[in-house]
C-alpha atoms as a PDB file:
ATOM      1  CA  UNK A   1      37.736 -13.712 -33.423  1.00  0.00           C
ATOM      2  CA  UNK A   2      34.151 -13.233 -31.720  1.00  0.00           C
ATOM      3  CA  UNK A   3      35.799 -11.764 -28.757  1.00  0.00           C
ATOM      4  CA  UNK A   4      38.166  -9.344 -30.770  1.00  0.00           C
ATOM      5  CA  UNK A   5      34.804  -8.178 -32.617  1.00  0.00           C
ATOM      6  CA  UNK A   6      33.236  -7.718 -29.270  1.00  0.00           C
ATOM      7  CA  UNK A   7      36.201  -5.305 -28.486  1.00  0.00           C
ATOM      8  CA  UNK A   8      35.969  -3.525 -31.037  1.00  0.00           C
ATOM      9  CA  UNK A   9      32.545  -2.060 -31.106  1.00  0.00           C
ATOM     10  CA  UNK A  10      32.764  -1.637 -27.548  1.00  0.00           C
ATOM     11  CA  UNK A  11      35.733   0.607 -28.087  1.00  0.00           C
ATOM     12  CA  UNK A  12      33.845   2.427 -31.299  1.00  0.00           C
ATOM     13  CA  UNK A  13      32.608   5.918 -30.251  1.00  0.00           C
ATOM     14  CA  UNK A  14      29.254   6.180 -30.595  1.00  0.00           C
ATOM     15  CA  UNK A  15      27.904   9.459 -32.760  1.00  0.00           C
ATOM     16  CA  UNK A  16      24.785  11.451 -30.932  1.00  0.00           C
ATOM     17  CA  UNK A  17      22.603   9.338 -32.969  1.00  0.00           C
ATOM     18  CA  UNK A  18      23.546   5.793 -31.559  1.00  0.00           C
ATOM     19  CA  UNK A  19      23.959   7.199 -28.514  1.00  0.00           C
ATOM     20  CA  UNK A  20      19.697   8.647 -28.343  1.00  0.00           C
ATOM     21  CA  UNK A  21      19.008   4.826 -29.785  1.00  0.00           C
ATOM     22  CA  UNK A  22      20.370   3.216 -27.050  1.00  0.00           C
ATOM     23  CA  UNK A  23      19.581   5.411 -24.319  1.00  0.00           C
ATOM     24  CA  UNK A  24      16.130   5.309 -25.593  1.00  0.00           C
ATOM     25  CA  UNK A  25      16.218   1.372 -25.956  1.00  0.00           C
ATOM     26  CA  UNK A  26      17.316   1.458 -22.089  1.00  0.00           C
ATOM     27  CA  UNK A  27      14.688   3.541 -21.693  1.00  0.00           C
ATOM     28  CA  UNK A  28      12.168   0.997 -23.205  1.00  0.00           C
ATOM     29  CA  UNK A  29      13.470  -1.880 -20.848  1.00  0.00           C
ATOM     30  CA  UNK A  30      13.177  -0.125 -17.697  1.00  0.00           C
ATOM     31  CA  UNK A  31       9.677   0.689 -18.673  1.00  0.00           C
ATOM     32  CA  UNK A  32       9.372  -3.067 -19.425  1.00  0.00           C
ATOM     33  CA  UNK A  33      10.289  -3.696 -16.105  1.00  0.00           C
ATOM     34  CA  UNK A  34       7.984  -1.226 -14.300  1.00  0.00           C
ATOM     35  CA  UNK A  35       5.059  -2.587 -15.971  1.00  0.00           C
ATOM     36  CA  UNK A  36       5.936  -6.202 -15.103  1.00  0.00           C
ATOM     37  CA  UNK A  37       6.473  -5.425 -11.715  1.00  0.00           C
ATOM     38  CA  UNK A  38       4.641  -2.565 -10.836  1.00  0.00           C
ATOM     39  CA  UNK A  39       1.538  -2.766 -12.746  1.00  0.00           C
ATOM     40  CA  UNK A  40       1.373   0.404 -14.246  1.00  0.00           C
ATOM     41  CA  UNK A  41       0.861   1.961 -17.360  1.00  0.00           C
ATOM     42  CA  UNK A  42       4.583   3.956 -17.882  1.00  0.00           C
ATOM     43  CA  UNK A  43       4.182   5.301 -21.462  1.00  0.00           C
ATOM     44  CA  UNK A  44       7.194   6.291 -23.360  1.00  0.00           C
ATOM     45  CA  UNK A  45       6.718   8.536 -26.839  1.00  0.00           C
ATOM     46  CA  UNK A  46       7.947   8.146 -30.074  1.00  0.00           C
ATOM     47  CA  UNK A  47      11.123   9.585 -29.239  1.00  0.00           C
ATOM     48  CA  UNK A  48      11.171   7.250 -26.631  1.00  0.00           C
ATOM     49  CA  UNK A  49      10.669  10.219 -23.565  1.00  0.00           C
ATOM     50  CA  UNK A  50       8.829   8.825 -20.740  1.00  0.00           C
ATOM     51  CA  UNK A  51       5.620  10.950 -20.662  1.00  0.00           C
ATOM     52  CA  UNK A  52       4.664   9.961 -17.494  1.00  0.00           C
ATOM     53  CA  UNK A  53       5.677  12.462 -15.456  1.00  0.00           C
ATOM     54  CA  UNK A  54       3.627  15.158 -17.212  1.00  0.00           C
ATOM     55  CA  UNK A  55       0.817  13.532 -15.871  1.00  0.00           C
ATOM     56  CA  UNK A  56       1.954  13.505 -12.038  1.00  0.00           C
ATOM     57  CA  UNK A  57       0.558  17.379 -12.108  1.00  0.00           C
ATOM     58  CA  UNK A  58      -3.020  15.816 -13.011  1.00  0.00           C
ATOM     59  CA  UNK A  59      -5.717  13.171 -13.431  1.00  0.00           C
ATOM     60  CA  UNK A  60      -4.641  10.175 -14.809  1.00  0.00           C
ATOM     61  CA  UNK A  61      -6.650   9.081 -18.203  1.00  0.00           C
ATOM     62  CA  UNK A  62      -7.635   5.836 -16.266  1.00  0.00           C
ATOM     63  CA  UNK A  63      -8.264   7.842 -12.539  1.00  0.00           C
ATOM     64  CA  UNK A  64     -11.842   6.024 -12.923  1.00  0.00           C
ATOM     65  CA  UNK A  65     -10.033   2.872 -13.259  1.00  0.00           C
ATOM     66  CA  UNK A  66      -7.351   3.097 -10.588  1.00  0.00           C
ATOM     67  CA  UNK A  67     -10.263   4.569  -8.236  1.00  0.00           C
ATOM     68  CA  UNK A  68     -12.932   1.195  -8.603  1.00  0.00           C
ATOM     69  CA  UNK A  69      -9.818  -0.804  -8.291  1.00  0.00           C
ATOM     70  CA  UNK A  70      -8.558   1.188  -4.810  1.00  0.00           C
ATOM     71  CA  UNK A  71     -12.691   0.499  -3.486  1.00  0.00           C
ATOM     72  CA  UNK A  72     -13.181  -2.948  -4.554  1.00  0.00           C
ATOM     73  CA  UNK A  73     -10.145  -3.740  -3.350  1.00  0.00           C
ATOM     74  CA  UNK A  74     -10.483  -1.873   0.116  1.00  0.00           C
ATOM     75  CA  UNK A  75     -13.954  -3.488   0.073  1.00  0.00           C
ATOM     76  CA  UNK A  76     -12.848  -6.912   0.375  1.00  0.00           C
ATOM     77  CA  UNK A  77     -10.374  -6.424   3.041  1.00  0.00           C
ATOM     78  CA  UNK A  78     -12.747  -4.700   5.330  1.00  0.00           C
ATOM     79  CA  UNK A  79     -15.544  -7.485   4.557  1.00  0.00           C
ATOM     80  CA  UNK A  80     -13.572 -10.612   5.011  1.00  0.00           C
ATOM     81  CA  UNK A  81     -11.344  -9.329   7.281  1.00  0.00           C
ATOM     82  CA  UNK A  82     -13.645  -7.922   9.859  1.00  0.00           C
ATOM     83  CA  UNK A  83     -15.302 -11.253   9.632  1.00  0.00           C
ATOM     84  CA  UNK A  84     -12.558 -12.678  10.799  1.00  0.00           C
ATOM     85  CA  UNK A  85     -13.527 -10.904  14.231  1.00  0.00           C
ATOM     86  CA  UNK A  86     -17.015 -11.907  14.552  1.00  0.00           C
ATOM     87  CA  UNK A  87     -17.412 -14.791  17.413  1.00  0.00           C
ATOM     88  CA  UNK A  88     -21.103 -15.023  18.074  1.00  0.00           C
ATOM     89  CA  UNK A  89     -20.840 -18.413  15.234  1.00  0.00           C
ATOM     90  CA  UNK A  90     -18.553 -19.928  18.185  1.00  0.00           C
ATOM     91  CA  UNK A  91     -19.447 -18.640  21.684  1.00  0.00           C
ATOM     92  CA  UNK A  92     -17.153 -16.401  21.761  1.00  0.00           C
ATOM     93  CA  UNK A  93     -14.055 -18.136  20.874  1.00  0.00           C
ATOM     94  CA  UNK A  94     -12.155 -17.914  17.893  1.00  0.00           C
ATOM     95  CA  UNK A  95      -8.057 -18.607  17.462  1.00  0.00           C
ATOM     96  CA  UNK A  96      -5.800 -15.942  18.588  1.00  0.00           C
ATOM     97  CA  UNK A  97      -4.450 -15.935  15.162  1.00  0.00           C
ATOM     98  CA  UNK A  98      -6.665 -16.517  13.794  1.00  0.00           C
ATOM     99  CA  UNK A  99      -7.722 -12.308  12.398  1.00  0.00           C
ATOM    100  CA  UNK A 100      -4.164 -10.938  12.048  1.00  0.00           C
ATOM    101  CA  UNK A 101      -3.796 -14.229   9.361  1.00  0.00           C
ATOM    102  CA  UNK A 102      -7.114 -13.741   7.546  1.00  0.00           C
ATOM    103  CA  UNK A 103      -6.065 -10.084   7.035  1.00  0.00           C
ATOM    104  CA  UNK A 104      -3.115 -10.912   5.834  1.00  0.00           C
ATOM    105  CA  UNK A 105      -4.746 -13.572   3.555  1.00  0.00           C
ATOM    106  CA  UNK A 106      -7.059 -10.946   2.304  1.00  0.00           C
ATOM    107  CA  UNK A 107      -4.374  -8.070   1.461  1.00  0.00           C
ATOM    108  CA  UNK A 108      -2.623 -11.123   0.117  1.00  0.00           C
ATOM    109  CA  UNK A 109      -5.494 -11.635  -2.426  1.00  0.00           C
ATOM    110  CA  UNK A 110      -6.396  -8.289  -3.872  1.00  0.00           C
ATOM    111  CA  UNK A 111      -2.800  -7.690  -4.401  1.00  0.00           C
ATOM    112  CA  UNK A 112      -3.279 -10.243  -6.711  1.00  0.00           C
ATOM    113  CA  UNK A 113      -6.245  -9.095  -7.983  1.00  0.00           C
ATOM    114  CA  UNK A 114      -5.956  -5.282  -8.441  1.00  0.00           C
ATOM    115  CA  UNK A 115      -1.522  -5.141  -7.935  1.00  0.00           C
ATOM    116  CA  UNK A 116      -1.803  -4.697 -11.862  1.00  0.00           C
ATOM    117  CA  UNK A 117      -4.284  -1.694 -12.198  1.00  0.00           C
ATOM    118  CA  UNK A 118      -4.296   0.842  -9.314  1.00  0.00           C
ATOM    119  CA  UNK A 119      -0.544  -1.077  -7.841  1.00  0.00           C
ATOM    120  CA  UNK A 120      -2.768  -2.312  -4.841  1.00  0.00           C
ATOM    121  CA  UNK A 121      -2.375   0.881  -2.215  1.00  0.00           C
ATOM    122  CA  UNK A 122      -5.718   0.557  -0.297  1.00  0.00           C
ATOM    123  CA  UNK A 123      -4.251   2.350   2.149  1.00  0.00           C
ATOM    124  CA  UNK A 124      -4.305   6.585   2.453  1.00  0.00           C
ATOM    125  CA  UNK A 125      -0.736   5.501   4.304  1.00  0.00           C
ATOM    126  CA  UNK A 126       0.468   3.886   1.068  1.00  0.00           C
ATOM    127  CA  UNK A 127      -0.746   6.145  -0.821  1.00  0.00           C
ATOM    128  CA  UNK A 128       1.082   9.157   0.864  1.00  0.00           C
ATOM    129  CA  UNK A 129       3.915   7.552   0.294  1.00  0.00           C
ATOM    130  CA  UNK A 130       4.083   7.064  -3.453  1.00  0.00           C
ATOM    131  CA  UNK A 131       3.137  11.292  -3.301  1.00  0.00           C
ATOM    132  CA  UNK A 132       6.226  12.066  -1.458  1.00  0.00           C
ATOM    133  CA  UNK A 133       8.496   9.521  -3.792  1.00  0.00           C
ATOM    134  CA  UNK A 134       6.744  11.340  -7.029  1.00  0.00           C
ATOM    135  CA  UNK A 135       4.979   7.969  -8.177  1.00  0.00           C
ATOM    136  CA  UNK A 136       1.489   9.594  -8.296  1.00  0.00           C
ATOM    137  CA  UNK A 137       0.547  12.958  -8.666  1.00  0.00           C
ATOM    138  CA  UNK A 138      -1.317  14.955  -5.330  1.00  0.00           C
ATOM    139  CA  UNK A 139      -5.127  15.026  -7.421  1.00  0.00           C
ATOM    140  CA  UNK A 140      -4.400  11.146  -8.222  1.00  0.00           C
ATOM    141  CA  UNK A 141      -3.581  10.790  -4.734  1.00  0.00           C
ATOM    142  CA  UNK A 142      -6.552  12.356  -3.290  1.00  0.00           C
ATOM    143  CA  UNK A 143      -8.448  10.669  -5.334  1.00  0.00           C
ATOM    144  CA  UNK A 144      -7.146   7.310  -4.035  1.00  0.00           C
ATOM    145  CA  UNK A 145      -7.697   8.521  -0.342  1.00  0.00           C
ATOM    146  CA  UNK A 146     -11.499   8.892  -1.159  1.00  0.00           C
ATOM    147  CA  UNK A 147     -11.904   6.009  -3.149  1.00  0.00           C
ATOM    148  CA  UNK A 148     -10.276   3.829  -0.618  1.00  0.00           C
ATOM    149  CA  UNK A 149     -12.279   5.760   2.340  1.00  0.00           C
ATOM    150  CA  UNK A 150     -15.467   4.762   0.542  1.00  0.00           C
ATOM    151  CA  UNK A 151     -14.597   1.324  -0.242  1.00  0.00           C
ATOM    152  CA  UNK A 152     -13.722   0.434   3.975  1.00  0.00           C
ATOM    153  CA  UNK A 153     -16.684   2.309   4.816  1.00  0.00           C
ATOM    154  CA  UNK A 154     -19.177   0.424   2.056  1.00  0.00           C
ATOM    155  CA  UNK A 155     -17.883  -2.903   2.758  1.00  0.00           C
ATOM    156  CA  UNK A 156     -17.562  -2.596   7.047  1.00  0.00           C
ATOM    157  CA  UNK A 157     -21.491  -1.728   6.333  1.00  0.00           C
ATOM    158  CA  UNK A 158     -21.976  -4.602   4.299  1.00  0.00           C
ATOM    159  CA  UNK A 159     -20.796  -7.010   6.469  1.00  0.00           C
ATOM    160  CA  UNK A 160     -23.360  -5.562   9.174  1.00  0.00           C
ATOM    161  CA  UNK A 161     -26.068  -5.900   6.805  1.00  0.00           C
ATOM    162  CA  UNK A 162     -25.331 -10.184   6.153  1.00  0.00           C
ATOM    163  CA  UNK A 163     -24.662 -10.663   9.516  1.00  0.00           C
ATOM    164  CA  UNK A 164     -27.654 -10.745  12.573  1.00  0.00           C
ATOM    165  CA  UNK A 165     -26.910  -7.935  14.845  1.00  0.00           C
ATOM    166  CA  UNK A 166     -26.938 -10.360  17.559  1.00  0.00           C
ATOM    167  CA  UNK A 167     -23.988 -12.263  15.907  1.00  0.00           C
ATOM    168  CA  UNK A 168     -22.346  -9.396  15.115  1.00  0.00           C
ATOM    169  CA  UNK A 169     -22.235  -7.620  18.236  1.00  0.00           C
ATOM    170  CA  UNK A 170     -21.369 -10.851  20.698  1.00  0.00           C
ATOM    171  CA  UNK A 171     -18.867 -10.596  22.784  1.00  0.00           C
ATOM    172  CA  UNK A 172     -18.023  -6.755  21.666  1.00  0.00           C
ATOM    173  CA  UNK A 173     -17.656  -4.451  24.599  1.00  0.00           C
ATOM    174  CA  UNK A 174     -20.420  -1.963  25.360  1.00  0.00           C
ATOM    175  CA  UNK A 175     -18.448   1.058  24.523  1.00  0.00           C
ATOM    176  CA  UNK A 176     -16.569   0.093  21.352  1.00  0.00           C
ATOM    177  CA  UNK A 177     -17.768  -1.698  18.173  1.00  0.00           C
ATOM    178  CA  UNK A 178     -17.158  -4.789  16.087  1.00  0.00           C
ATOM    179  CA  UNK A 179     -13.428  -3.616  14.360  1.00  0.00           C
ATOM    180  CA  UNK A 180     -13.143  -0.557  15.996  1.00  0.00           C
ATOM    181  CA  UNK A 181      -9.507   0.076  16.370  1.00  0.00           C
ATOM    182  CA  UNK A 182      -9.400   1.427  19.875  1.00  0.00           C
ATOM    183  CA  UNK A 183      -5.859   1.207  21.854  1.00  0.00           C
ATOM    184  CA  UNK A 184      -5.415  -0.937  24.667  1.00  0.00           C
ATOM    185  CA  UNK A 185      -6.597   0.737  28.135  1.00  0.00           C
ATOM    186  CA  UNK A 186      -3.233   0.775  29.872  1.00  0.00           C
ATOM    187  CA  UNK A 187      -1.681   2.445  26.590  1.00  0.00           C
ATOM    188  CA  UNK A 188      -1.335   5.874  26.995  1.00  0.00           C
ATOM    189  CA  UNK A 189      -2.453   8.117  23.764  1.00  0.00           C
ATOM    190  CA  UNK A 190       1.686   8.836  23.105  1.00  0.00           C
ATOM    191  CA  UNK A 191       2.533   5.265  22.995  1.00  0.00           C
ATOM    192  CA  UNK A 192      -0.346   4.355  20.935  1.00  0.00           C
ATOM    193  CA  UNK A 193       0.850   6.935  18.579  1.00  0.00           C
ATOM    194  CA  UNK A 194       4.175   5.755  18.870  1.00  0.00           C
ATOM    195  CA  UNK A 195       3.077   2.207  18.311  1.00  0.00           C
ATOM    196  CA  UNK A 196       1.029   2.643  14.706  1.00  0.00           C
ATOM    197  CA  UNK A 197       3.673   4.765  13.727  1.00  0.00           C
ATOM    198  CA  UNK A 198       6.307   2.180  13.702  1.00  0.00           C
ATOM    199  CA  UNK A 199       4.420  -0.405  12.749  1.00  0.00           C
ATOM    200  CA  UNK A 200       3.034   1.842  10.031  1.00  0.00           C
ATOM    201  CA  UNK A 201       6.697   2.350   8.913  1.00  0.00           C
ATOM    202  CA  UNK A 202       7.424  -1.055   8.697  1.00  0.00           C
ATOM    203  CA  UNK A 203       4.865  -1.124   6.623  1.00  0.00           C
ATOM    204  CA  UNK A 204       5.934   1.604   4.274  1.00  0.00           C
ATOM    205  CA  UNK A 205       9.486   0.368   4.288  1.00  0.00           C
ATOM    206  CA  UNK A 206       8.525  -2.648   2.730  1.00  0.00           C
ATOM    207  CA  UNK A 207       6.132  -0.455  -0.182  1.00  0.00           C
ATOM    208  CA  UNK A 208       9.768   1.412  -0.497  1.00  0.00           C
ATOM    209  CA  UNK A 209      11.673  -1.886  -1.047  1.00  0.00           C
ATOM    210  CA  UNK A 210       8.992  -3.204  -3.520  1.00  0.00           C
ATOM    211  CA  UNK A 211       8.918  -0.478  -5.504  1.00  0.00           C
ATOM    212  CA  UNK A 212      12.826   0.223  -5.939  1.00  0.00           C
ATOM    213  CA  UNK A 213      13.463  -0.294  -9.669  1.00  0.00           C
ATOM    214  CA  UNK A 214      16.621  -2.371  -8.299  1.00  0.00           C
ATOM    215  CA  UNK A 215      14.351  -5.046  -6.718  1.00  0.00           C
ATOM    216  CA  UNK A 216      12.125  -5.113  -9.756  1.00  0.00           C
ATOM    217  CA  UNK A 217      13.088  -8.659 -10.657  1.00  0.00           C
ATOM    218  CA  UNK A 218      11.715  -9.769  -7.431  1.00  0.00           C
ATOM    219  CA  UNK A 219       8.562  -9.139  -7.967  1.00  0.00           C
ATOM    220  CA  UNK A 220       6.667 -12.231  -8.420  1.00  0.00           C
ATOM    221  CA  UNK A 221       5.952 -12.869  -4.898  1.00  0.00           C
ATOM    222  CA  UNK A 222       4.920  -9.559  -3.708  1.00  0.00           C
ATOM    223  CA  UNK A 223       1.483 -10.529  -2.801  1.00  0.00           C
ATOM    224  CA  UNK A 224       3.015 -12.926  -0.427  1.00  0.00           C
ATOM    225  CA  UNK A 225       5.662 -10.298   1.288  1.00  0.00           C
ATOM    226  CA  UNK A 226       2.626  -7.939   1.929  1.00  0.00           C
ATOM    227  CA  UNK A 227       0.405 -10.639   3.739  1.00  0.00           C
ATOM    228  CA  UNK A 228       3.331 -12.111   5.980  1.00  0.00           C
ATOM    229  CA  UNK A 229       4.035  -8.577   6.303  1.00  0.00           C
ATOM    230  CA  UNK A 230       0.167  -7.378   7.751  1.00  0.00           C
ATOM    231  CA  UNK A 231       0.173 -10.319   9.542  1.00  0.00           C
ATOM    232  CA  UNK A 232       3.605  -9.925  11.631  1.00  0.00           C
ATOM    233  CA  UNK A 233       2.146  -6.699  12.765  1.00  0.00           C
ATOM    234  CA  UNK A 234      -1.139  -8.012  13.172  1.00  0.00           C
ATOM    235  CA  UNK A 235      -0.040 -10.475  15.600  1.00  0.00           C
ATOM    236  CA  UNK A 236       2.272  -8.539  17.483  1.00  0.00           C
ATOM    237  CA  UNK A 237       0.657  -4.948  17.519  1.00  0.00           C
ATOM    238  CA  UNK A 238      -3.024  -6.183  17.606  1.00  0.00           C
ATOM    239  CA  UNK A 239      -2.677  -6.002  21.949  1.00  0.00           C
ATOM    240  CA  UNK A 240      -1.643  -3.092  21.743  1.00  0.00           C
ATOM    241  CA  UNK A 241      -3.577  -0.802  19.565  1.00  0.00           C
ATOM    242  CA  UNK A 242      -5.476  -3.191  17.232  1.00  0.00           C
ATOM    243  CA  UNK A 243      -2.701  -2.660  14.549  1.00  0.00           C
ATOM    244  CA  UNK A 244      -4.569  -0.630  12.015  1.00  0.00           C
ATOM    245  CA  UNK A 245      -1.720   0.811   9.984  1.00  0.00           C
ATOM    246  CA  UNK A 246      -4.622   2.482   7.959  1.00  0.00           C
ATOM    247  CA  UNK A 247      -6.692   5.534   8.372  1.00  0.00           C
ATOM    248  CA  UNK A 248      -9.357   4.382   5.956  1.00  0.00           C
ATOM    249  CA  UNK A 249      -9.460   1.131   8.018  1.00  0.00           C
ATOM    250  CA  UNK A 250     -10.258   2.609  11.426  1.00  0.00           C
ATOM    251  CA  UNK A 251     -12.647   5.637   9.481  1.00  0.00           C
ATOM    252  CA  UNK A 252     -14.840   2.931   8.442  1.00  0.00           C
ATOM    253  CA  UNK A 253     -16.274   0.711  10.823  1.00  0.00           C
ATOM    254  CA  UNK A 254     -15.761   4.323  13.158  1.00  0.00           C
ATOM    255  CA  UNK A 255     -18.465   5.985  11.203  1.00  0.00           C
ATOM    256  CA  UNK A 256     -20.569   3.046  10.968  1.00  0.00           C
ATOM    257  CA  UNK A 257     -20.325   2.206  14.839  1.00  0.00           C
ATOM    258  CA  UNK A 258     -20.656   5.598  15.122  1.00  0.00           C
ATOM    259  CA  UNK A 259     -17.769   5.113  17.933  1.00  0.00           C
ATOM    260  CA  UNK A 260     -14.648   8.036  17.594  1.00  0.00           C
ATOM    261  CA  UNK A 261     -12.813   6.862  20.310  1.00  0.00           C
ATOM    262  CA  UNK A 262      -9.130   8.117  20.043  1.00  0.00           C
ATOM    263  CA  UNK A 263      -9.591   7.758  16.096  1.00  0.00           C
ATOM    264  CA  UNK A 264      -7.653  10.558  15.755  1.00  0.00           C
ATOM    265  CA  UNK A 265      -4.451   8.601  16.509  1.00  0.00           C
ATOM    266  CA  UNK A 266      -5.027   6.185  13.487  1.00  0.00           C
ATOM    267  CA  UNK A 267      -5.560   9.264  10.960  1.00  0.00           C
ATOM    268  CA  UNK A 268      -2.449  11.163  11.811  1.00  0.00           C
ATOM    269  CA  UNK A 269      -0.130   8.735  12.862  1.00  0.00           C
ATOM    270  CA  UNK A 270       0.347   6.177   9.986  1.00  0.00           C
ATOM    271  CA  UNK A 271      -0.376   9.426   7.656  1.00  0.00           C
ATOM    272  CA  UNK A 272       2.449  10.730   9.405  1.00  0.00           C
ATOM    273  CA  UNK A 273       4.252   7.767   9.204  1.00  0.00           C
ATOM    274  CA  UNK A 274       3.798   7.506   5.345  1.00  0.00           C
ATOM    275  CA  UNK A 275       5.029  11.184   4.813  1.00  0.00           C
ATOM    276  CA  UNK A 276       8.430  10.659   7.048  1.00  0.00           C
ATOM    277  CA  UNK A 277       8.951   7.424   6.377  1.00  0.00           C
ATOM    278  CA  UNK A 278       9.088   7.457   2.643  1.00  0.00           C
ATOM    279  CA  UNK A 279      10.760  10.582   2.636  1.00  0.00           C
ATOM    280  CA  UNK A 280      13.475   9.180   5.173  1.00  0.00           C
ATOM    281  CA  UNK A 281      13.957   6.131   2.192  1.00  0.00           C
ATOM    282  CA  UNK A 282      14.374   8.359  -0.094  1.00  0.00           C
ATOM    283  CA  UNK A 283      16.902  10.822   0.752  1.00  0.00           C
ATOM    284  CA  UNK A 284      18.940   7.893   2.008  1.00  0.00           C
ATOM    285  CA  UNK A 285      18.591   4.836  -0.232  1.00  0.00           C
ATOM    286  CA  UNK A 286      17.999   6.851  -3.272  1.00  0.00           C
ATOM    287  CA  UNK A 287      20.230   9.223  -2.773  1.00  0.00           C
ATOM    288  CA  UNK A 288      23.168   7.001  -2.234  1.00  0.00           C
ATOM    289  CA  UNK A 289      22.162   5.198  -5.254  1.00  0.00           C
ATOM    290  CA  UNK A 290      22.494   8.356  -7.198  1.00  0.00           C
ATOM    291  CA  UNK A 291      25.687   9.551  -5.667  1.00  0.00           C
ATOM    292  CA  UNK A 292      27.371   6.205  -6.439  1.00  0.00           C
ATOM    293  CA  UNK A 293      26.076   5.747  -9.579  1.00  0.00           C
ATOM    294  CA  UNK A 294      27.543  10.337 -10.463  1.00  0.00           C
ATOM    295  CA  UNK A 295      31.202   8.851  -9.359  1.00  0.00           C
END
């Protein structure tokens, strides 16, 4: 009898009105789900219209927010991070690993701490890349770029100021600085390029899979995908070109050093790499998605 019921208000038409309640009910849940998984603020109306994208033109009401999440966050990786590097506490030795898994700890951790308010970017990379898939508006983005430019640079500078100069600068070579991502001397300037902008897209990639709205159920471990993720690269690009997948990461300890050398490879390519790669998911995930779902 249950079943038969079932039936039939399956097989009832539904007037305009039911039809708006529901749609606007699935409306609701989705937006559920972005703000479990995502961590942002997707408003819906009365009528149940997402307003959201009104705002992608302009400042977000909480830009002041998302922006002193983006520094404090990019703050901490830089300071803890860098540490990681410094080896005048142990003569000059410190485990191979032993930086490409405290980075990855660190990205690990403020994920955790800001995922919820600015959805953890700290990268201009990132950031480029929720532009081109229409998560954030261009002001918002710029914004972000600044904020997280200021936050490397602020907390690369703090870390000089705890640390004696003569600890900090052990074992660094004359013509580079502590953190400086510089590539590897046999590495020609195309194959460093090449190199962050693969790694970059790996990088990106993964953003892409995280933030697909069909993966939003997965979400509880994100932190953790992100720090094995920074510290695969890490590991395995670090030879090569110092694996800095970020253009705010190699600004800052760049203009504190006051060392530029070949910093013009990590600004364009994993900018680059944030632009094509996202746009590359995109137009082929997405868009399959959408033609299978118009059949």
């Amino acid at each position: 009898m249950f079943c038969e019921e079932i039936k039939m208000s399956y097989a009832k038409p539904l007037d305009d009105e039911s039809l708006n309640t529901r749609v606007r009910s699935d409306q609701r849940a989705f937006s559920s789900d972005r703000v479990k998984y995502f961590g942002v603020r997707q408003n819906l109306d009365s009528e149940g219209n997402d307003i959201l994208p009104s705002r992608k033109t302009g400042f977000s009401e909480n830009i002041l927010e998302l922006c002193l999440a983006e520094i404090f966050g990019t703050f901490m990786i830089m300071f803890f991070g860098c540490m990681s590097l410094i080896s005048g506490f142990t003569d000059g030795v410190i485990p191979s690993m032993q930086p490409a898994f405290m980075f990855g700890c660190v990205v690990s951790t403020v994920i955790v701490i800001f995922g919820h308010i600015s959805r953890a970017h700290f990268n201009p990379s990132v950031t480029v890349a929720a532009v081109v898939l229409g998560d954030l508006s261009i002001v918002d983005g710029l914004m972000y770029i600044m904020s997280q430019c200021i936050g490397c640079t602020l907390g690369f500078a703090t870390l000089g100021f705890v640390t004696p100069q003569d600890i900090l600068t052990f074992g660094v070579p004359s013509d580079a600085g502590l953190c400086n991502t510089i590539p590897h001397h046999s590495i020609s300037d195309s194959q460093a390029f090449a190199v962050e902008f693969l790694c970059t897209s790996l990088m990106i990639l993964t953003c892409c899979g995280v933030w697909d709205h069909r993966n939003a159920n997965q979400g509880d471990s994100n932190a953790i995908k992100f720090g094995f993720m920074v510290t695969l690269c890490s590991d395995t690009v670090g030879p090569y070109t110092g694996c800095s997948m970020n253009p705010a990461r190699s600004l800052g300890p760049a203009l504190v050093n006051n060392v530029y050398t070949k910093l013009w490879i990590y600004l364009i390519a994993p900018t680059l790499a944030g632009a094509v790669t996202s746009f590359m998911y995109m137009m082929t995930f997405e868009r399959t998605r959408l033609d299978k779902k118009s059949e």
